[in-house]
PDB file of N, CA and C in Angstrom:
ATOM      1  N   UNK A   1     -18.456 -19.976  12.456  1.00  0.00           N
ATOM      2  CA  UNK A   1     -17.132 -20.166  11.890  1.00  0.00           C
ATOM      3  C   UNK A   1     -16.106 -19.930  12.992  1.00  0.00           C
ATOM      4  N   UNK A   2     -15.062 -20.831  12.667  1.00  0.00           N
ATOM      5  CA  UNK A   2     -14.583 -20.508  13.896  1.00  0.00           C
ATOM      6  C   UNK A   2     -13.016 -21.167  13.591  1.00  0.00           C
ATOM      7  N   UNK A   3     -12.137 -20.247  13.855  1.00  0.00           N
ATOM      8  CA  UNK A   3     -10.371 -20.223  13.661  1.00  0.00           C
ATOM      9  C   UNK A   3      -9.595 -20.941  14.095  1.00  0.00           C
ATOM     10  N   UNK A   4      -9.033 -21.892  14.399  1.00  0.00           N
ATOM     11  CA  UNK A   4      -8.119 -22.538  15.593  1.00  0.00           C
ATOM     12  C   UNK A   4      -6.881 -21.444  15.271  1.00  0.00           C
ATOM     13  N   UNK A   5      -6.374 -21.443  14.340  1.00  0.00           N
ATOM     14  CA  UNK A   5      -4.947 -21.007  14.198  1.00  0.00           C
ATOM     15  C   UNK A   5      -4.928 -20.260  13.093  1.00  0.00           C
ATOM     16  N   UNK A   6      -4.465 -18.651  13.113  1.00  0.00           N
ATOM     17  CA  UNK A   6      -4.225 -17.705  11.986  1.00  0.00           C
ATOM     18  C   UNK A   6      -2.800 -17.607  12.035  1.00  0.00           C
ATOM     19  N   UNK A   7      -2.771 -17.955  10.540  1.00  0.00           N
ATOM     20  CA  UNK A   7      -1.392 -16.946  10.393  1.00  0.00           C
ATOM     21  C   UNK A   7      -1.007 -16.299   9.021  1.00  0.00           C
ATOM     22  N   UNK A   8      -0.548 -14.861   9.735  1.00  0.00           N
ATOM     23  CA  UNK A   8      -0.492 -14.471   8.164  1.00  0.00           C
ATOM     24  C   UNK A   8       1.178 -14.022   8.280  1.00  0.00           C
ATOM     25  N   UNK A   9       1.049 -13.925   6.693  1.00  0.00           N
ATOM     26  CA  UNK A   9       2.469 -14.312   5.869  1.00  0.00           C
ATOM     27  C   UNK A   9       2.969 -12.695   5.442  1.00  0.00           C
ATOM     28  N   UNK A  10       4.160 -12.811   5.891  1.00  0.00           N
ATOM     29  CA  UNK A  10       4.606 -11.279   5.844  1.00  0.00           C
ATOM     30  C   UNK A  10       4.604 -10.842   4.641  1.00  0.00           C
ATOM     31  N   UNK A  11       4.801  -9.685   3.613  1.00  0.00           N
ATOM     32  CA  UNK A  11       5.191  -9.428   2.492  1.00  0.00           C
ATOM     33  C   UNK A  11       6.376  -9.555   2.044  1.00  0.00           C
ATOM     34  N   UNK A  12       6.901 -10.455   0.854  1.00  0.00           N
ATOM     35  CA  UNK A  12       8.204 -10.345  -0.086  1.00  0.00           C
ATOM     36  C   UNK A  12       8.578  -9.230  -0.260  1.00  0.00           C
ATOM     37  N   UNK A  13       9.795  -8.745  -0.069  1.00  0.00           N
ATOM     38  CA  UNK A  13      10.214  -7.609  -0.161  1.00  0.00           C
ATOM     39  C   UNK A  13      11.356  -7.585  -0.886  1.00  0.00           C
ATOM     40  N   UNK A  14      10.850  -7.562  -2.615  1.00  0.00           N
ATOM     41  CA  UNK A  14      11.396  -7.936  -3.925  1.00  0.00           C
ATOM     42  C   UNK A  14      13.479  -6.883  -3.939  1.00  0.00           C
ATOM     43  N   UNK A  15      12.769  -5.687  -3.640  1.00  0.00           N
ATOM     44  CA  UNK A  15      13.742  -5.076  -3.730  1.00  0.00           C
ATOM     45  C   UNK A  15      14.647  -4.486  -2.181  1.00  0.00           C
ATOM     46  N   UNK A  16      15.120  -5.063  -1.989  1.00  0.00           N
ATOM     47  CA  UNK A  16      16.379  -4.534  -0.493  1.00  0.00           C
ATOM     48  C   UNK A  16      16.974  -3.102  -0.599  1.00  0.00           C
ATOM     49  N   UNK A  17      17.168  -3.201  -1.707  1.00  0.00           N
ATOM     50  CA  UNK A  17      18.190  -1.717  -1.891  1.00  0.00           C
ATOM     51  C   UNK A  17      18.428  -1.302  -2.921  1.00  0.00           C
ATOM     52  N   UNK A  18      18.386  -0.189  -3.859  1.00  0.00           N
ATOM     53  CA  UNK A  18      18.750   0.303  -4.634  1.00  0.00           C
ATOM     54  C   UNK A  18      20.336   0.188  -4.858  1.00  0.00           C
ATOM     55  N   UNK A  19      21.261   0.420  -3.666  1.00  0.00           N
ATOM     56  CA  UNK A  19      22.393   0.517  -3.961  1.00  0.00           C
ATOM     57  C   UNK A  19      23.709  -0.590  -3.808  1.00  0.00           C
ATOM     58  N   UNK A  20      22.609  -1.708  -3.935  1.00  0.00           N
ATOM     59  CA  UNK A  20      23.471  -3.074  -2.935  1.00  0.00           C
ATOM     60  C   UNK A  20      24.861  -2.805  -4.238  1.00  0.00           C
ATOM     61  N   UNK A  21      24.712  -2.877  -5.916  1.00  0.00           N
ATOM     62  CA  UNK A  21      25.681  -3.058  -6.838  1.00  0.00           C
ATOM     63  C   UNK A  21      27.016  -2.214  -6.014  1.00  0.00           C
ATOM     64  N   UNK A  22      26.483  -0.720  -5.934  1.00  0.00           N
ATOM     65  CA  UNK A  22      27.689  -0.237  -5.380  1.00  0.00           C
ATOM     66  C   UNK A  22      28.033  -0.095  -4.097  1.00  0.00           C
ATOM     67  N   UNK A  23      27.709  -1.105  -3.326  1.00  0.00           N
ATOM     68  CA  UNK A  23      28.240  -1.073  -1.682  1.00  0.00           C
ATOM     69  C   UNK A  23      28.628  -2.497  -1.830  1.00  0.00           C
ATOM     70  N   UNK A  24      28.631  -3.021  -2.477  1.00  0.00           N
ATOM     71  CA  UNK A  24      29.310  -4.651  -3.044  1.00  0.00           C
ATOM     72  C   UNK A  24      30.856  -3.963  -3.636  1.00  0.00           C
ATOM     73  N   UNK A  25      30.317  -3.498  -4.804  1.00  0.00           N
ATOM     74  CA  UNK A  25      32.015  -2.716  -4.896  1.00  0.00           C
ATOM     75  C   UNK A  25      32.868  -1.951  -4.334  1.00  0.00           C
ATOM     76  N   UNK A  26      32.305  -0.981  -3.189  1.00  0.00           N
ATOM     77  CA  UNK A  26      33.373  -0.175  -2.435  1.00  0.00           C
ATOM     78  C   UNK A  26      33.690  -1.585  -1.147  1.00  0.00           C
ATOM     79  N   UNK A  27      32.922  -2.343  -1.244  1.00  0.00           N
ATOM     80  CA  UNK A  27      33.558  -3.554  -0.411  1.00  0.00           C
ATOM     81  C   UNK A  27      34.471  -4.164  -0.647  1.00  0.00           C
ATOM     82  N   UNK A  28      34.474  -4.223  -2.267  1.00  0.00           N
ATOM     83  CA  UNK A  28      35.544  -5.631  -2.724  1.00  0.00           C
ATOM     84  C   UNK A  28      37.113  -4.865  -2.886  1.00  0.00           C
ATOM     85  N   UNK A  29      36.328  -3.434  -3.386  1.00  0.00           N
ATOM     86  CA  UNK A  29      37.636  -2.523  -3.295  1.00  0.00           C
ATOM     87  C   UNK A  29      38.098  -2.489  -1.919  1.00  0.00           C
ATOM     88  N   UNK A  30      37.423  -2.015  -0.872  1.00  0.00           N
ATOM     89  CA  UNK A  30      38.163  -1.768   0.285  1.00  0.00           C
ATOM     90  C   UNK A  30      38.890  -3.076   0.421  1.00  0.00           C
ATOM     91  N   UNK A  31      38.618  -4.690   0.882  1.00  0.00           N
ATOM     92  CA  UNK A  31      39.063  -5.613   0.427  1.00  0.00           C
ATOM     93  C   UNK A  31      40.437  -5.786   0.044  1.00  0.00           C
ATOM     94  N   UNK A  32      40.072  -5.486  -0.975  1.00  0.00           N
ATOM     95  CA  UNK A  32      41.835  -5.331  -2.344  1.00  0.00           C
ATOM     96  C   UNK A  32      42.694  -4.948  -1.808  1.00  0.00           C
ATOM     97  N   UNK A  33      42.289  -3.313  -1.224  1.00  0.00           N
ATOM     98  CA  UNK A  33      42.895  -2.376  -0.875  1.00  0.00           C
ATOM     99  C   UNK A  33      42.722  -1.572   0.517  1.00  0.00           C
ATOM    100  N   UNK A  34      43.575  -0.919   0.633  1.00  0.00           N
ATOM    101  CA  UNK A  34      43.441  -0.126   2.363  1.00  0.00           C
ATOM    102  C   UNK A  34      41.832   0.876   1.948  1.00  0.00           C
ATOM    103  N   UNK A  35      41.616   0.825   3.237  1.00  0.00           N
ATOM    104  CA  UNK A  35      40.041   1.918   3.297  1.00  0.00           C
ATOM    105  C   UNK A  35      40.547   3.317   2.587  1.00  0.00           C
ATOM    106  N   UNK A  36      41.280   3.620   2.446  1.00  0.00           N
ATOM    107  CA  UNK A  36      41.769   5.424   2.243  1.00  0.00           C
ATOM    108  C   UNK A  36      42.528   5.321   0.763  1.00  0.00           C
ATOM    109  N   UNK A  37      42.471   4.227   0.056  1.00  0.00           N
ATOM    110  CA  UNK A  37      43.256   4.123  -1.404  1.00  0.00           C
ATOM    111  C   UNK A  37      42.872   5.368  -1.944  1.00  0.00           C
ATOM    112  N   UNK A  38      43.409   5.785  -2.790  1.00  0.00           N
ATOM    113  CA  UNK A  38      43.059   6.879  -3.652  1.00  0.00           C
ATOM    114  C   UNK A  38      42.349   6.106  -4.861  1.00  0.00           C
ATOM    115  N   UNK A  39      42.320   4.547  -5.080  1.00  0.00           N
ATOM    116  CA  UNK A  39      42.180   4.122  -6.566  1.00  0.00           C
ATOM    117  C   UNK A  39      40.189   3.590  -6.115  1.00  0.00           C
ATOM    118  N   UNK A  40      40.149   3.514  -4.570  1.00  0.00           N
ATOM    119  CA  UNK A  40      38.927   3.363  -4.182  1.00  0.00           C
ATOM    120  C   UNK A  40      37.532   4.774  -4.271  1.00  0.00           C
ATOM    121  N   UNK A  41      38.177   6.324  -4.784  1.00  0.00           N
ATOM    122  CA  UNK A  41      37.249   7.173  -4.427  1.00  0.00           C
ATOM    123  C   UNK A  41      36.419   7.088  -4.846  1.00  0.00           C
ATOM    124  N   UNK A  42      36.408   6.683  -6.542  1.00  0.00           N
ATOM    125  CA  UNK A  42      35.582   6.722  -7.404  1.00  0.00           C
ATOM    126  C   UNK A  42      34.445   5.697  -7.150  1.00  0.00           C
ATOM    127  N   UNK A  43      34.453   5.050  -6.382  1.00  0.00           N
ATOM    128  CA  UNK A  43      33.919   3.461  -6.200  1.00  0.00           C
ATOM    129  C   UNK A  43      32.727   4.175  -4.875  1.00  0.00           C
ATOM    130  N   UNK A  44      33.319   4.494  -4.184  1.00  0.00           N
ATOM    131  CA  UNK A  44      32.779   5.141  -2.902  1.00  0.00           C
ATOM    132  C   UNK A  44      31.923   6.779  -3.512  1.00  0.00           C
ATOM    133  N   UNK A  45      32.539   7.473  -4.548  1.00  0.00           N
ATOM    134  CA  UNK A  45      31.772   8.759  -4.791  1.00  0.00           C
ATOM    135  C   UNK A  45      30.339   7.861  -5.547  1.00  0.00           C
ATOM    136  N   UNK A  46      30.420   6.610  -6.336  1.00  0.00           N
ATOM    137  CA  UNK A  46      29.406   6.260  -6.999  1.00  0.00           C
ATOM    138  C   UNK A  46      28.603   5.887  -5.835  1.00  0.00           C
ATOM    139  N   UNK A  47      28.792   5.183  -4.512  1.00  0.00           N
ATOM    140  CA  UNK A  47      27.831   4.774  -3.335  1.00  0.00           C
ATOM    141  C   UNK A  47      27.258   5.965  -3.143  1.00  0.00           C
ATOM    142  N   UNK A  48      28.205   6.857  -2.672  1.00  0.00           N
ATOM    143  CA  UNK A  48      27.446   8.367  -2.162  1.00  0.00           C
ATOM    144  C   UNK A  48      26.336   8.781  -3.206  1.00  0.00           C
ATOM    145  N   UNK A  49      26.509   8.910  -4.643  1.00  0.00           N
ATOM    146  CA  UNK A  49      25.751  10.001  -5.428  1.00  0.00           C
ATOM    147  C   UNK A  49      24.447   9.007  -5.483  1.00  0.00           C
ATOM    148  N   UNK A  50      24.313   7.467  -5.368  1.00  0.00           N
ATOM    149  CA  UNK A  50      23.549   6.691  -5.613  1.00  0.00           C
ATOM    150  C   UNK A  50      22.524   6.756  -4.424  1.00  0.00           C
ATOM    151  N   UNK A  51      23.388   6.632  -3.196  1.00  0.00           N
ATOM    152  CA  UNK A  51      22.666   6.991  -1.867  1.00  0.00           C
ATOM    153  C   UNK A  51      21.714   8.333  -1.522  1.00  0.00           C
ATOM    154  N   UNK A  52      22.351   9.615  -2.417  1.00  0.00           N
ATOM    155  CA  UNK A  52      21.741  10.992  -2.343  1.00  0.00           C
ATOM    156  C   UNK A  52      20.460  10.760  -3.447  1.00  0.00           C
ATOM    157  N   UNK A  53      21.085   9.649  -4.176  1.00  0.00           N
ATOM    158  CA  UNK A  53      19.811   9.691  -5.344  1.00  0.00           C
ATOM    159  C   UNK A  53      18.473   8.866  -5.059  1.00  0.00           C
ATOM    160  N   UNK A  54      18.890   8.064  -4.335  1.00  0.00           N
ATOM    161  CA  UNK A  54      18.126   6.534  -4.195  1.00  0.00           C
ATOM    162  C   UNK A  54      16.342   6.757  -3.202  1.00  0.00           C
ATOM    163  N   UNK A  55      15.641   6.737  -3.830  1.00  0.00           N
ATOM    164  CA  UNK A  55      14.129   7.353  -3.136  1.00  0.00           C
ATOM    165  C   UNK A  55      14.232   6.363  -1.701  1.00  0.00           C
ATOM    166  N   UNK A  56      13.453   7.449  -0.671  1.00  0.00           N
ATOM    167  CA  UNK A  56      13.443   6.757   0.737  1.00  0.00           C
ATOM    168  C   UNK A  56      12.264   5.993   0.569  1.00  0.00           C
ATOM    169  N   UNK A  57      12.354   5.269   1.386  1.00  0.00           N
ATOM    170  CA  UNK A  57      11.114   4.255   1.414  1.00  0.00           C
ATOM    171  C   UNK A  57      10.309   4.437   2.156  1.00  0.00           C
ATOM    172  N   UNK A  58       8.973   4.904   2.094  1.00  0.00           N
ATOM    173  CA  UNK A  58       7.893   4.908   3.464  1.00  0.00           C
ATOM    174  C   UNK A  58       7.898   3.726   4.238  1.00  0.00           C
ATOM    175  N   UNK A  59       8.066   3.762   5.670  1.00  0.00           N
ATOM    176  CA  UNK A  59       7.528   3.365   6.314  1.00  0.00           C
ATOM    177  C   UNK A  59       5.623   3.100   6.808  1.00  0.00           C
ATOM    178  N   UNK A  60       5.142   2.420   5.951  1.00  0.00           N
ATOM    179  CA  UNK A  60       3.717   2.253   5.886  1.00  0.00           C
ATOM    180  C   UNK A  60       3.536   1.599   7.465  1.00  0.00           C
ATOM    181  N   UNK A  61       2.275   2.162   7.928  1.00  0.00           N
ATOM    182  CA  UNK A  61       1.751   1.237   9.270  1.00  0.00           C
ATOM    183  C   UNK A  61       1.108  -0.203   8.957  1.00  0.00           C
ATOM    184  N   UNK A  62       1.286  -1.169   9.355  1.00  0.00           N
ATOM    185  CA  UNK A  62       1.025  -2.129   9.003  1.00  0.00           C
ATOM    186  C   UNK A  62      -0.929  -2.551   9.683  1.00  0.00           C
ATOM    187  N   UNK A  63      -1.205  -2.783   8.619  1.00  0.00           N
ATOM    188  CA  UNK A  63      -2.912  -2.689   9.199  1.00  0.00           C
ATOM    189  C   UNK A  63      -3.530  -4.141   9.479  1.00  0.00           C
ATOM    190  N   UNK A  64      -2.859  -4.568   9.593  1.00  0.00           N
ATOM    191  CA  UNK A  64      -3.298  -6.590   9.637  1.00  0.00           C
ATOM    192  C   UNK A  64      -3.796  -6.706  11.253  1.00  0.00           C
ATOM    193  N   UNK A  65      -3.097  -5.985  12.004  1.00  0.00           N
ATOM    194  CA  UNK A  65      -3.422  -6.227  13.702  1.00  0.00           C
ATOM    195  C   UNK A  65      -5.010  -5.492  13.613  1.00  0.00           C
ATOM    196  N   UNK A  66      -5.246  -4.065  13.225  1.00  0.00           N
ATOM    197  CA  UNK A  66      -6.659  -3.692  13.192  1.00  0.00           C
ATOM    198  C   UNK A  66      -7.510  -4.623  12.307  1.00  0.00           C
ATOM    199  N   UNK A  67      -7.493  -5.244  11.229  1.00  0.00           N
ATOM    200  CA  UNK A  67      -8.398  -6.216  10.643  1.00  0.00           C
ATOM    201  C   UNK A  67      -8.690  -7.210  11.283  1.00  0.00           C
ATOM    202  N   UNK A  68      -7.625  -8.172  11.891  1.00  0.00           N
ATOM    203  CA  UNK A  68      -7.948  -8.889  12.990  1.00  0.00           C
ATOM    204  C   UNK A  68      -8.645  -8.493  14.291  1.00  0.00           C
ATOM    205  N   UNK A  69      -8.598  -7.679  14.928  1.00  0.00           N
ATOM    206  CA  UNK A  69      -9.086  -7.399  15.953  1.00  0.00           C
ATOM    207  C   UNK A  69     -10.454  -6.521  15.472  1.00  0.00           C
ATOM    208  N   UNK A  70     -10.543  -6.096  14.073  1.00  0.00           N
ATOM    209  CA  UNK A  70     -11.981  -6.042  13.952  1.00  0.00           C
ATOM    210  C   UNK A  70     -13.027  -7.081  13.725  1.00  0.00           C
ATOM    211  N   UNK A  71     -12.762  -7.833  12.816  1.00  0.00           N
ATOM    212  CA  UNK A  71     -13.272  -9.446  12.363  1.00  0.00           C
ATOM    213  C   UNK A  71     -13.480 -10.251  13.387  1.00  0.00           C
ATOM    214  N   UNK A  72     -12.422 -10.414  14.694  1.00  0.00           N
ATOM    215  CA  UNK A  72     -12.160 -10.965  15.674  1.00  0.00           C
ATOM    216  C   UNK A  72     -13.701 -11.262  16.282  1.00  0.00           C
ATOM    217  N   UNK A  73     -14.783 -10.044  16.224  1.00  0.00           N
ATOM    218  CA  UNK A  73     -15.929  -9.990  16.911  1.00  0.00           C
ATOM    219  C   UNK A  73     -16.801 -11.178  16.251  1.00  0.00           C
ATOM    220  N   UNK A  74     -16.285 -11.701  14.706  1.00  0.00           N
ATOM    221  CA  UNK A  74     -17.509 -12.315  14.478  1.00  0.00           C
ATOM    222  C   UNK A  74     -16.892 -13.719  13.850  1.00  0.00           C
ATOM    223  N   UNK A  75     -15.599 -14.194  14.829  1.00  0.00           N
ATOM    224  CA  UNK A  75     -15.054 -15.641  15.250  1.00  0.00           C
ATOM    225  C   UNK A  75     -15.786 -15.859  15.970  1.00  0.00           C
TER     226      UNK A  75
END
């Protein structure tokens, strides 16, 4: 058996961000309005508490280079 050309296909990565809703709105507010509005805090305290809340994402090692280069022996 034997390969001319591999390629593999990265993973969909369904979700970007937990907090895109409220960094869309302290945008449209800043926008509207000067960065330092007083009518913007509330907009910006919801980014922050969402950001303190929002689970980090592991960084997983990606294992596709070791599968290939194990298999590789019996191309």
């Amino acid at each position: 058996m034997k390969i001319e050309k591999l390629k593999v296909r990265p993973k969909r990565v369904e979700n970007l961000g937990a907090c895109i809703p409220e960094t869309a709105a302290v945008l449209t507010c800043w926008s509207n309005n000067s960065s330092d509005s007083p009518s913007c805090q509330q907009t910006v305290q919801a980014l922050t508490d969402c950001m303190r809340n929002a689970k980090s994402q592991k960084n997983r090692s990606n294992t596709v280079n070791y599968h290939l280069a194990r298999l590789s022996k019996y191309l």
